[in-house]
Structure formats: C-alpha cells, structure tokens
Protein backbone atom coordinates (compact mmCIF):
# COMPACT_ATOMS: atom_id res chain seq x y z
CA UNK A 1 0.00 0.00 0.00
CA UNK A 2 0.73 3.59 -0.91
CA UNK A 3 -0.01 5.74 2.39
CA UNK A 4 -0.17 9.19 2.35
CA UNK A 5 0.17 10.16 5.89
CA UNK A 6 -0.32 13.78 7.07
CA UNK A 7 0.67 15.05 10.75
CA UNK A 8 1.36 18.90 10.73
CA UNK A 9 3.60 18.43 13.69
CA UNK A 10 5.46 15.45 12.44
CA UNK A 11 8.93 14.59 14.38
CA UNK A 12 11.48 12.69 15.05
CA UNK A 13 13.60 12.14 18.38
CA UNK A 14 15.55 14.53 17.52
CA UNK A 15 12.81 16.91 18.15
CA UNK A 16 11.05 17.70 21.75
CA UNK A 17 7.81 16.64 20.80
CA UNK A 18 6.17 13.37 20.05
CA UNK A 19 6.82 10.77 17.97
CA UNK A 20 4.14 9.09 17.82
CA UNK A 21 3.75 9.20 14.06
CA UNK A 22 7.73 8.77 13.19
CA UNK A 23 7.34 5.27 14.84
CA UNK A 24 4.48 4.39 13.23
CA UNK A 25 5.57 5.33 9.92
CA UNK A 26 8.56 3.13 10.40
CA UNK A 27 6.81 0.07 11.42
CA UNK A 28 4.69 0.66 8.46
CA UNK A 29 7.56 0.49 6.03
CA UNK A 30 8.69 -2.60 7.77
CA UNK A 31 5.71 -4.42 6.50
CA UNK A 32 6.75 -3.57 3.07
CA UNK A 33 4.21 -0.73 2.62
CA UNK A 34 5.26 3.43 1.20
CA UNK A 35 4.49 5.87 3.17
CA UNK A 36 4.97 9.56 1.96
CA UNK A 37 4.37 12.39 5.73
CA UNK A 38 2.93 15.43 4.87
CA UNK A 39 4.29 17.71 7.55
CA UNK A 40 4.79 21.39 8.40
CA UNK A 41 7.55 23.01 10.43
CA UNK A 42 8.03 23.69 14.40
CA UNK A 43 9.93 25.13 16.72
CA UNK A 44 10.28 22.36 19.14
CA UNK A 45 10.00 19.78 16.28
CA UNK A 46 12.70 18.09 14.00
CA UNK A 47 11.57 16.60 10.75
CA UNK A 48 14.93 15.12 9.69
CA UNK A 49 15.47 17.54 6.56
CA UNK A 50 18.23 19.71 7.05
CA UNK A 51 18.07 21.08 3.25
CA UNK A 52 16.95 24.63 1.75
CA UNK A 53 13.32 24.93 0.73
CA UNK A 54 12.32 25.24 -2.65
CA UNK A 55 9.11 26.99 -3.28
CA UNK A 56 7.97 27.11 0.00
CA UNK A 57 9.03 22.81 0.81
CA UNK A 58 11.30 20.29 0.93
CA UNK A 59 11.51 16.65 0.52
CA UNK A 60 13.91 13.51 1.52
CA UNK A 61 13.56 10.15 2.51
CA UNK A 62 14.35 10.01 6.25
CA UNK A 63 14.43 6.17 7.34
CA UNK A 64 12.75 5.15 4.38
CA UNK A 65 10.11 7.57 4.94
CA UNK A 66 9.48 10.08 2.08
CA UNK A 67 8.93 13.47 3.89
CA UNK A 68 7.15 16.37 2.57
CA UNK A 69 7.91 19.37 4.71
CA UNK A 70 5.72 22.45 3.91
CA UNK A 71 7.46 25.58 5.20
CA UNK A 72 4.72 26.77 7.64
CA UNK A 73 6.44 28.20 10.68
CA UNK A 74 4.48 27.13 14.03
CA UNK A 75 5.11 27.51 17.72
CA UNK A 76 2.80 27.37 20.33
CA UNK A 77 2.67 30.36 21.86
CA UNK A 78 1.11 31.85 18.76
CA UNK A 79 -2.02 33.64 19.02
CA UNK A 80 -5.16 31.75 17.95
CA UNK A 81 -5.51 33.70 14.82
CA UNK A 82 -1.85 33.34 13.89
CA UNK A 83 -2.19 29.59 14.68
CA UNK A 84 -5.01 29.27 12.88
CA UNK A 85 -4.06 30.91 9.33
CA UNK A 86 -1.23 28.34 9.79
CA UNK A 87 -3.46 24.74 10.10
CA UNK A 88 -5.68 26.49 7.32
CA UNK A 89 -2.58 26.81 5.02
CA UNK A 90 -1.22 23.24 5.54
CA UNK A 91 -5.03 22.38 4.93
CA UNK A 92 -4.44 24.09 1.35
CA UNK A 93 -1.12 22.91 0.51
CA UNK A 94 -1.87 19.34 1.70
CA UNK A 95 -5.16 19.42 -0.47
CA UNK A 96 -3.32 20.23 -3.72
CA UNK A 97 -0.89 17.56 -2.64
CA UNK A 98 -3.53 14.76 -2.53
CA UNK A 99 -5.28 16.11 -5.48
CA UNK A 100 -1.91 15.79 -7.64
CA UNK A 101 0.00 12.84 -6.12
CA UNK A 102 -0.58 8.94 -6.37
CA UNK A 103 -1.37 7.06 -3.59
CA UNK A 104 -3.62 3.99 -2.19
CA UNK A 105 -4.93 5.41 1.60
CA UNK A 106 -4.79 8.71 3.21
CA UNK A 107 -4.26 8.81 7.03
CA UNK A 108 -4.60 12.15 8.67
CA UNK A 109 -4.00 12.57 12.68
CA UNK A 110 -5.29 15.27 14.63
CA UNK A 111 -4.03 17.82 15.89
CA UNK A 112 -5.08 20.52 14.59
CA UNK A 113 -8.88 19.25 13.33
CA UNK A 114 -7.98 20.92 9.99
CA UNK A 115 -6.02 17.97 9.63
CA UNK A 116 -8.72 16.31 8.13
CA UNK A 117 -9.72 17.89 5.56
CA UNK A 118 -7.43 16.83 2.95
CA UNK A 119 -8.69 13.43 3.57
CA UNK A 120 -12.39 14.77 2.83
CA UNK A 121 -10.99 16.14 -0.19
CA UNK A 122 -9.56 13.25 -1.21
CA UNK A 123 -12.10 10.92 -0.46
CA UNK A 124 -14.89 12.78 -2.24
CA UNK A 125 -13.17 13.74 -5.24
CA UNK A 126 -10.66 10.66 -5.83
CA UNK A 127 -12.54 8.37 -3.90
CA UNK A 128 -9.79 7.30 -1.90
CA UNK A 129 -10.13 5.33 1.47
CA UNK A 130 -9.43 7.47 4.66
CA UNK A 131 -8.37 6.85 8.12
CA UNK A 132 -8.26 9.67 10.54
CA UNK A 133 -7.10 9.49 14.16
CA UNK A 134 -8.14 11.75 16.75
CA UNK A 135 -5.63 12.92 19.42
CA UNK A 136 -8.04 15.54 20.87
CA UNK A 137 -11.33 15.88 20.56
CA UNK A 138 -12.11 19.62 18.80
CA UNK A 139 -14.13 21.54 19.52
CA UNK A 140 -15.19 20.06 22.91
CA UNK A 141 -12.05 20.77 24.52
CA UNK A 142 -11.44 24.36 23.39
CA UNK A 143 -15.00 24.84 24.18
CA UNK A 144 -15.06 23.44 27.55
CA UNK A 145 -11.63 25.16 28.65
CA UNK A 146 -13.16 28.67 27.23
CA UNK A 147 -10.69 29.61 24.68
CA UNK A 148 -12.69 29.32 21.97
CA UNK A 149 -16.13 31.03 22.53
CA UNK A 150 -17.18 32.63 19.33
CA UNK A 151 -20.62 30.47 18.23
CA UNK A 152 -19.94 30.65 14.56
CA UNK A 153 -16.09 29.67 14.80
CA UNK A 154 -17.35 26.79 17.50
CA UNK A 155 -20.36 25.57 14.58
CA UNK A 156 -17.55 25.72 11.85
CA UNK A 157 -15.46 23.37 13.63
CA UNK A 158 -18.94 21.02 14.35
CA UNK A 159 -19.37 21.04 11.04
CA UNK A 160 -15.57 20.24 10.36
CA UNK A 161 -15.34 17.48 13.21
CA UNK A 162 -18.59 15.42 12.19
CA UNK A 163 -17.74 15.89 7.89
CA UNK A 164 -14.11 14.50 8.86
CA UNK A 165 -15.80 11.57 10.81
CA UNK A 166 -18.49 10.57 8.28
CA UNK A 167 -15.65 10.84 5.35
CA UNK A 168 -13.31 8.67 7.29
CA UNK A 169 -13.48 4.99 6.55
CA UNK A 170 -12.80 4.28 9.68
CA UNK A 171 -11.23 6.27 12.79
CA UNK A 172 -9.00 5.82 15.72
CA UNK A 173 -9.31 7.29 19.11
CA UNK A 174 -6.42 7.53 21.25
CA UNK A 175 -8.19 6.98 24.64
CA UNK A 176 -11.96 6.05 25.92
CA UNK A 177 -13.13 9.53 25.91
CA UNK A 178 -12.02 10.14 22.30
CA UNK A 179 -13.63 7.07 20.90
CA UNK A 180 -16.75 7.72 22.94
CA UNK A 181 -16.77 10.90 21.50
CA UNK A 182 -16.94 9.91 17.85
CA UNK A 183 -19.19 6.96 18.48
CA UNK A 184 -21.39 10.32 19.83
CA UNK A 185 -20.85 11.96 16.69
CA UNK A 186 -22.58 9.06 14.63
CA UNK A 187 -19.68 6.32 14.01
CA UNK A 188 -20.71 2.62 14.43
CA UNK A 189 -18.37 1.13 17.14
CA UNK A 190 -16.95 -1.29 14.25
CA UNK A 191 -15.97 1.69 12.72
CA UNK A 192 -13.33 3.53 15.65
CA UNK A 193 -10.79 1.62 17.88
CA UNK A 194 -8.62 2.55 20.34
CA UNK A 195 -5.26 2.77 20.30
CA UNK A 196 -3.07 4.91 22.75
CA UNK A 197 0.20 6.74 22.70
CA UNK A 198 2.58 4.16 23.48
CA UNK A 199 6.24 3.37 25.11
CA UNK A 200 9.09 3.64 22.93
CA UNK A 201 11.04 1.14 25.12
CA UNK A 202 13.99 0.26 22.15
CA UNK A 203 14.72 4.48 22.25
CA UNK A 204 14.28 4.45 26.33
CA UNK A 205 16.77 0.95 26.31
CA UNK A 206 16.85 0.15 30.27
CA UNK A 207 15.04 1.56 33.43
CA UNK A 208 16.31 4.12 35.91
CA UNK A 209 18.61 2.75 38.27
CA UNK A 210 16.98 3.45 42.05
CA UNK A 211 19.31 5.33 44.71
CA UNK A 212 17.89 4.15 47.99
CA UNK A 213 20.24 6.54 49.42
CA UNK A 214 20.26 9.48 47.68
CA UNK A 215 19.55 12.88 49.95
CA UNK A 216 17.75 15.51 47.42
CA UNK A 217 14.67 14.13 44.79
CA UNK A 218 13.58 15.78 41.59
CA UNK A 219 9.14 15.55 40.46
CA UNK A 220 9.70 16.61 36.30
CA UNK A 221 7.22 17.83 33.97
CA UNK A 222 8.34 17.53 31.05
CA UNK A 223 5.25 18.85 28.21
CA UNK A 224 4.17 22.62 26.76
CA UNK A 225 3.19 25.24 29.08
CA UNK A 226 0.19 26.44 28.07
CA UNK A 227 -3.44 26.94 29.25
CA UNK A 228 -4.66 23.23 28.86
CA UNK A 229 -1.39 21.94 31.42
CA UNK A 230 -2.50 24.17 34.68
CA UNK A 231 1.08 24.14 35.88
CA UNK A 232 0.14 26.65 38.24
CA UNK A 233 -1.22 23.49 40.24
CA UNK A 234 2.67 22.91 40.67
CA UNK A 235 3.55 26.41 42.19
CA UNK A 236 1.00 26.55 44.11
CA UNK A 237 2.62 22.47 45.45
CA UNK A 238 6.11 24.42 45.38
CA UNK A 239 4.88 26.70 47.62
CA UNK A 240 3.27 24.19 50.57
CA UNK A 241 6.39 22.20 50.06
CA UNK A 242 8.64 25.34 50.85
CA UNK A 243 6.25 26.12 54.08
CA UNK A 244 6.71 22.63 55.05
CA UNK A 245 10.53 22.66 54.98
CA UNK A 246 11.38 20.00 51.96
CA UNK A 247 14.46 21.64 50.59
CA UNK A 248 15.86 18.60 49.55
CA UNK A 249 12.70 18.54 46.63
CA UNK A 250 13.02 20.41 43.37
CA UNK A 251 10.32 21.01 40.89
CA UNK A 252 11.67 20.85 37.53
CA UNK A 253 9.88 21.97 34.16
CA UNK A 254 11.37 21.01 30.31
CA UNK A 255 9.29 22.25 27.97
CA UNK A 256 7.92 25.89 26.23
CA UNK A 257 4.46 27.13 26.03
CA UNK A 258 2.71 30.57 25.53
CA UNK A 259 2.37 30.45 29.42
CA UNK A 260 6.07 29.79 30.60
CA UNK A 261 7.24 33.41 30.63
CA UNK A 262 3.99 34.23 33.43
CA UNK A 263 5.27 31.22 34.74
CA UNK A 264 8.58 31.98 35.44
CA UNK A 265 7.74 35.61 36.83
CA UNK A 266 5.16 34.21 39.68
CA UNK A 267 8.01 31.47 40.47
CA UNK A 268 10.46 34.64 41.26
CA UNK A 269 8.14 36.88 43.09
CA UNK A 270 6.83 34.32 45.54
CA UNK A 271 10.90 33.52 45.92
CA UNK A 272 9.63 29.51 44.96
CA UNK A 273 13.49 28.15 44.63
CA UNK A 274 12.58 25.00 44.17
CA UNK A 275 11.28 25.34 40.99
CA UNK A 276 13.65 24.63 37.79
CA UNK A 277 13.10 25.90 34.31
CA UNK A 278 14.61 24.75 31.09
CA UNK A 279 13.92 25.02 27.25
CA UNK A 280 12.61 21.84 25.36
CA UNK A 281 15.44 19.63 24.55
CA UNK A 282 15.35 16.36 22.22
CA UNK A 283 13.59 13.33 22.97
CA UNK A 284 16.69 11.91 23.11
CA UNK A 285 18.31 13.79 25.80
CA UNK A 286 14.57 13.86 27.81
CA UNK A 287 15.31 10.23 28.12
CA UNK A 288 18.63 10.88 30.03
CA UNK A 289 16.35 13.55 32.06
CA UNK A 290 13.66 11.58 33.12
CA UNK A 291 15.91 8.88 34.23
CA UNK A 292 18.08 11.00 36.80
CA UNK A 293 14.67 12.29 37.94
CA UNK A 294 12.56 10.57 40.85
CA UNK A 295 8.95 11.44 39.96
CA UNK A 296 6.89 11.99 37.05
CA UNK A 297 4.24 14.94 37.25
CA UNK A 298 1.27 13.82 35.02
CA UNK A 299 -0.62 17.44 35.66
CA UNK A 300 -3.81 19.03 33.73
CA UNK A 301 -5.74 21.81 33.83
CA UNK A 302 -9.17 20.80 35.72
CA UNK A 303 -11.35 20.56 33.02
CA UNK A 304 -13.99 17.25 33.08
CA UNK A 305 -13.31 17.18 29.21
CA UNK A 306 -9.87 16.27 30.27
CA UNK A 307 -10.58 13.05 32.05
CA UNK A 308 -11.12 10.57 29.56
CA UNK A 309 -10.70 13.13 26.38
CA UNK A 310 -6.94 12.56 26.41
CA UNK A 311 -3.86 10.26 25.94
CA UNK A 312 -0.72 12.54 26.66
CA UNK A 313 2.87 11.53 25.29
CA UNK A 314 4.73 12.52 28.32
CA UNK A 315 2.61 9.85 30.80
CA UNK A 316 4.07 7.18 28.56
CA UNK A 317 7.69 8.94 28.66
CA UNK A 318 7.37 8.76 32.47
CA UNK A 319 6.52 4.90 32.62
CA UNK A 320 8.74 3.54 29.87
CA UNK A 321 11.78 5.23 32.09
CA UNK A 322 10.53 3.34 35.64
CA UNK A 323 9.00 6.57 37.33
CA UNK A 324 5.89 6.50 39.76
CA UNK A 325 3.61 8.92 37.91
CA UNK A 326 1.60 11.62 40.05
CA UNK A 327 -1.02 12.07 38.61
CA UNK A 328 -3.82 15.26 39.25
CA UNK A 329 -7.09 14.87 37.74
CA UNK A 330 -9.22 11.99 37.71
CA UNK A 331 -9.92 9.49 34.35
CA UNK A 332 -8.85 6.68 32.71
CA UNK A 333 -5.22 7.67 33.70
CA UNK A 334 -5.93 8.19 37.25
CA UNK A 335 -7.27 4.55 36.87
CA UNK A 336 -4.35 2.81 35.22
CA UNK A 337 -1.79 4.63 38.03
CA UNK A 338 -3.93 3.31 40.85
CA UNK A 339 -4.80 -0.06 39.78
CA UNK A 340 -0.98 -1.28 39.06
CA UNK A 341 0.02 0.67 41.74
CA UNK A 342 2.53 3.08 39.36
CA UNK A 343 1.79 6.35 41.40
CA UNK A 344 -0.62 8.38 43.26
CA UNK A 345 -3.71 10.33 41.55
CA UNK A 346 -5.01 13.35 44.13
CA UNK A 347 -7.89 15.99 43.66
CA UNK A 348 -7.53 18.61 41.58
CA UNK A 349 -6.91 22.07 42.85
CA UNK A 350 -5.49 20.59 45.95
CA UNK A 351 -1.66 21.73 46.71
CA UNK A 352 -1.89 20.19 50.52
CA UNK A 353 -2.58 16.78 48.88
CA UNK A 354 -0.43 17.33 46.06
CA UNK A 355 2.43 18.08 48.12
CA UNK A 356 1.34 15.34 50.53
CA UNK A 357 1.56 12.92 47.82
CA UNK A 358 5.53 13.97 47.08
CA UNK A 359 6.53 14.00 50.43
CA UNK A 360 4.85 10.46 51.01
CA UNK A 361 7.03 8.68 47.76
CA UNK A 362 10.30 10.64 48.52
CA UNK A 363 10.49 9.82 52.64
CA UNK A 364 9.54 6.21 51.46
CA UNK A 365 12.14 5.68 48.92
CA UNK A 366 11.69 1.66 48.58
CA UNK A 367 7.73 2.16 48.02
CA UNK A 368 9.12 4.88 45.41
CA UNK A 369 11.10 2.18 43.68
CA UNK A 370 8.71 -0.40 43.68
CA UNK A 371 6.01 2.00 42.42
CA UNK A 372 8.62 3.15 39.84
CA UNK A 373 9.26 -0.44 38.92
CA UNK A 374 5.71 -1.08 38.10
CA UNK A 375 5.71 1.69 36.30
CA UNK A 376 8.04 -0.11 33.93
CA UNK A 377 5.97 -3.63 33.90
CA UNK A 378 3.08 -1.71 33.06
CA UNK A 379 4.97 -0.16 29.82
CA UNK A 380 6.15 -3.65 28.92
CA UNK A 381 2.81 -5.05 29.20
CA UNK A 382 0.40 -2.89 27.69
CA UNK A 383 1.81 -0.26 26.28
CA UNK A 384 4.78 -1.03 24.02
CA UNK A 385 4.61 0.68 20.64
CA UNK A 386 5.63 -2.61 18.80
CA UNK A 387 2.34 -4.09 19.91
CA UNK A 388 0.41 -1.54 19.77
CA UNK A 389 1.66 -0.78 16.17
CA UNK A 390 0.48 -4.03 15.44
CA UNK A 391 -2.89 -3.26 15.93
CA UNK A 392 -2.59 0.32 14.33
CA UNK A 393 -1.42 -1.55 11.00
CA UNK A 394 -3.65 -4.05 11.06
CA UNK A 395 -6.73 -2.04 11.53
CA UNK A 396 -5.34 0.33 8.57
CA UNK A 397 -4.87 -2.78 6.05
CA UNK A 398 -8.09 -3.70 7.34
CA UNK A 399 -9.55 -0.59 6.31
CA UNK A 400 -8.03 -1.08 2.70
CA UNK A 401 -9.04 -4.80 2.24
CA UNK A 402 -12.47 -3.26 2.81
CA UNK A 403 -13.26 -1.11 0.08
C-alpha cells in the first residue's frame, strides 16, 4: 500500500515533541508498505530535513520515509488567529498535494482538526479510502476550557469534526473519551478503535537505576506550558512544600508554552526556589532527564473534558523510564496509576494533597522504587509501541481490504 500520511507536527527524536507518528511510519515500512508524511515546520520539532526549501518545501527520505515538509512556521505560543491561518494553510497545501500525487490510503491525525480535511478532499473527489485518528477531541475541549467562545467559529469546527468523521473509513481514538466521543458523533463502534500513545522502550533501552540513598529528589514535567497543562497546580505544590521545609525537593519543568514566561515571573516573586526551568530539549536527551529524575508529574488543567478526552505523550515517557507517575485529575489515567500501583492520583486544585503525595514517595524511597518499577511492567505489558503498532497496521490494512 501507498499511504499518504499527514501530521502537521510530524517529528522525530531529535525533536522535543512526540513521535508518535515517526514510529508508526517506520513500522509501516517494515511491512513492506510506502508511506509519503505530509508535515509542516516547528519550533520544538525536527523533521529530519536539514536542506533549503524550494518553493515554499522540501523533501527527503528520512528512514525510508518520504517526507514532505511544507514551510509553515508554528510555535505554540502563537495567538489563535496566527495559529489558525497556519493549520488552514497546511489544509491548502496538503489538499493540492492529494489532489496531484498517487497514492492507495490517506491517514490524517489530529491535531489541529484541519487535519482532516485533505482526507475529505480526497475521499470525495478521488474516492480514496481514509483513516483519521483523533488525538483531541475539537471543539469540545477548546470549548469546555473557554478559549474558543465565538458560536460561529465553535459551529464551523462542528461542522468540520462530524464531515471529517463521516468521510473517514474508519477512525481511531487515542483513549476512551475520544472514541466515545466519535461513536457520539454518529460512528458505528466497528468503525473507531482505540489505540493509545505508546512506550518507545527500544529508544528508552533500560530503566532508571533506584538510589535508595540518595539525599535531594527531583518531580519533572516535562510537556508545553500552556493553558490546557495548569502548571500553576505545581507552584502553588512548590509553595506548601517550601512552608513545610522540603528543601531537599526540586520542581523541575522542560518544555515551552505561551504560558512559561507568566510562569517563570510568579516562580520569582513568591521567591519559589525550588522550581527549575529549562527550554525543550530532544527526545533523546529527555530520556537521560527523566531517568536522573525521581517522579513523574502527570498534571492538567481541571477541566472534566480532560478526564477521559486525552492520551498525553509525556505519561508514557514517564513509565517507559521506571518513574511513579503523580497524577492530578481523575480518568482513565488516574485509573491505570492506581490499579498497578505506578503512582498516586489526588484531587484537583489541591496543593496540601499534592504536596502530601511527594513527600509520602520521597520519605519512602523503597515504596518509590517499587512503584517506579511497576511503572516499567506496566509499559512492557500494555503499552509497548511494537504491539500496539500491530494493531494500528492491522486495523489500517483492514480498512483497505475493505473497500
């Protein structure tokens, strides 16, 4: 098969996003199929072209994939209107693309929504099959978190979201809430699966190695910093954990986000010097990060939507590396960290319990390891990308065989 793949914020690990659809793409050549990625550029992303672009793109074959890189500057502390002239203009490019090209199957992953439709396009006026996966589920979430409130930009993306369902062939969710929420939209259940983000345990090689004796602990987050995180959930921990005396336990944040500068500015007026700032760095080097680290902070703003609605990379960075996970909203997550015992979910908006929960793993520190450690069987066991790739192919040929 011929598999035209688009992902607007395509990367690979040596990028500090995800790479979600880098390791899919490879496992896809692997069973002897093409796949040509549609992409656009990003700050914090790394497509593997290096060259000049030539009339506004570029193209190579990085690992045997054939990437297409538009040059559409993004970062995500762009306005919305800035942001959204960009997903509009991949949306264009990416249509002429599929309206010019050969190909067998288009697969289109969300985000942005826009991201589907070149596979509308293509599906009504080629008649090709399409598969689109849904990260997020637009417009709920902007809606319920308040950023986007304008009623005909909100019905423009309804109409968007359920014409990018109903063209799809079939779909894929990345966690309950999403598939839920496309079965909602109209979608027979034979129609959507489910497969999460997953644990890149070949890239990640070996777990952290556990100091049972070490004196000062580290909680990461390691993700953007923007409205949908709520990282001010962590000052406000920083803060209790300064009143209550734990100098030996830093706060540390890798990432960028439209909100990291407001960040940074509360952190120094309220004096909180236990909180660490540093720019996104590659996958790669997060790795080395996450392993010298003690905790993983799994943190959301406290939206409902949230809850089920999401499958976040950085969760499966956090397991694949051996950390307990806390974790501060309820859901499916919440769920998975308390049933295998991988963690601690508390309330939201609660610093006393947040804090509570830190001081309980770090003053324990062989209930820290063992948590950490089933961290890591729970990566092995359900969540490594080879198997779940499997699935992700074979509902794709699927797809194919059944047009």
């Amino acid at each position: 098969m011929n598999i035209l793949y688009y992902h607007q914020h395509f990367s690979t690990p040596q990028g500090a996003t995800g790479t979600r659809s880098y390791e899919m793409a490879r496992r896809l050549i692997r069973c002897n199929h093409q796949v040509t990625m549609i992409c656009g550029s990003s700050e914090i992303g790394h497509t593997g072209l290096s060259g000049p672009f030539i009339n506004g793109q570029r193209k190579g074959i990085v690992e045997g994939i054939h990437v297409v890189e538009f040059y559409l500057p993004y970062s995500n502390k762009d306005n919305f209107f800035k942001r959204s002239i960009t997903f509009l203009r991949f949306a264009y490019k990416s249509i002429i693309w599929a309206l010019k090209h050969t190909y067998d199957l288009v697969f289109a992953t969300s985000t942005p929504l826009t991201a589907g439709i070149p596979g509308i396009v293509a599906t009504i006026i080629r008649r090709k099959p399409f598969v689109f996966e849904v990260r997020d589920l637009w417009p709920e979430l902007p809606k319920k978190m308040g950023v986007i409130t304008n009623k005909w930009v909100l019905f423009a993306m309804h109409v968007l979201e359920w014409l990018s369902y109903h063209s799809a062939k079939s779909c894929i969710g990345l966690s309950p809430g999403i598939v839920k929420g496309i079965q909602k939209r109209g979608i027979t259940s034979d129609s959507v699966t489910m497969i999460p983000n997953g644990c890149d345990l070949q890239l990640i090689g070996p777990t952290k190695i556990y100091d049972l004796h070490k004196k000062n602990f580290t909680a990461i987050f390691a993700g953007a910093h923007g409205i949908a995180n709520g990282l001010d959930a962590v000052l406000d921990t920083a803060g209790v954990l300064q009143k209550m005396g734990r100098d030996d336990i830093s706060l540390m944040f890798i990432g960028d986000g439209k909100l990291k500068p407001s960040l940074q500015k509360r952190a120094i007026a309220e004096n909180l010097n236990n909180c660490v700032f540093h720019d996104p760095i590659p996958k790669t080097q997060l790795i080395q990060k996450l392993k010298q680290a003690d905790i993983g902070l799994m943190i959301l703003a406290n939206v409902p939507a949230f809850y089920f609605g999401t499958s976040p990379n950085k969760f499966f960075d956090y397991i694949a590396c051996g950390l307990p996970v806390i974790n501060n909203y309820p859901g499916w997550l919440a769920g998975l960290i308390n049933k295998y015992q991988c963690g601690c979910a508390v309330p939201p908006d609660d610093p006393q319990a947040f804090a509570r929960a830190i001081v309980a793993l770090v003053d324990h520190p062989i209930r820290l390891k063992k948590m950490g450690q089933n961290s890591r069987k729970l990566a092995e066991s359900q969540f490594d990308r080879d198997i779940l790739a499997k699935h992700w192919i074979k509902w794709i040929e699927r797809t194919y065989a059944s047009i």
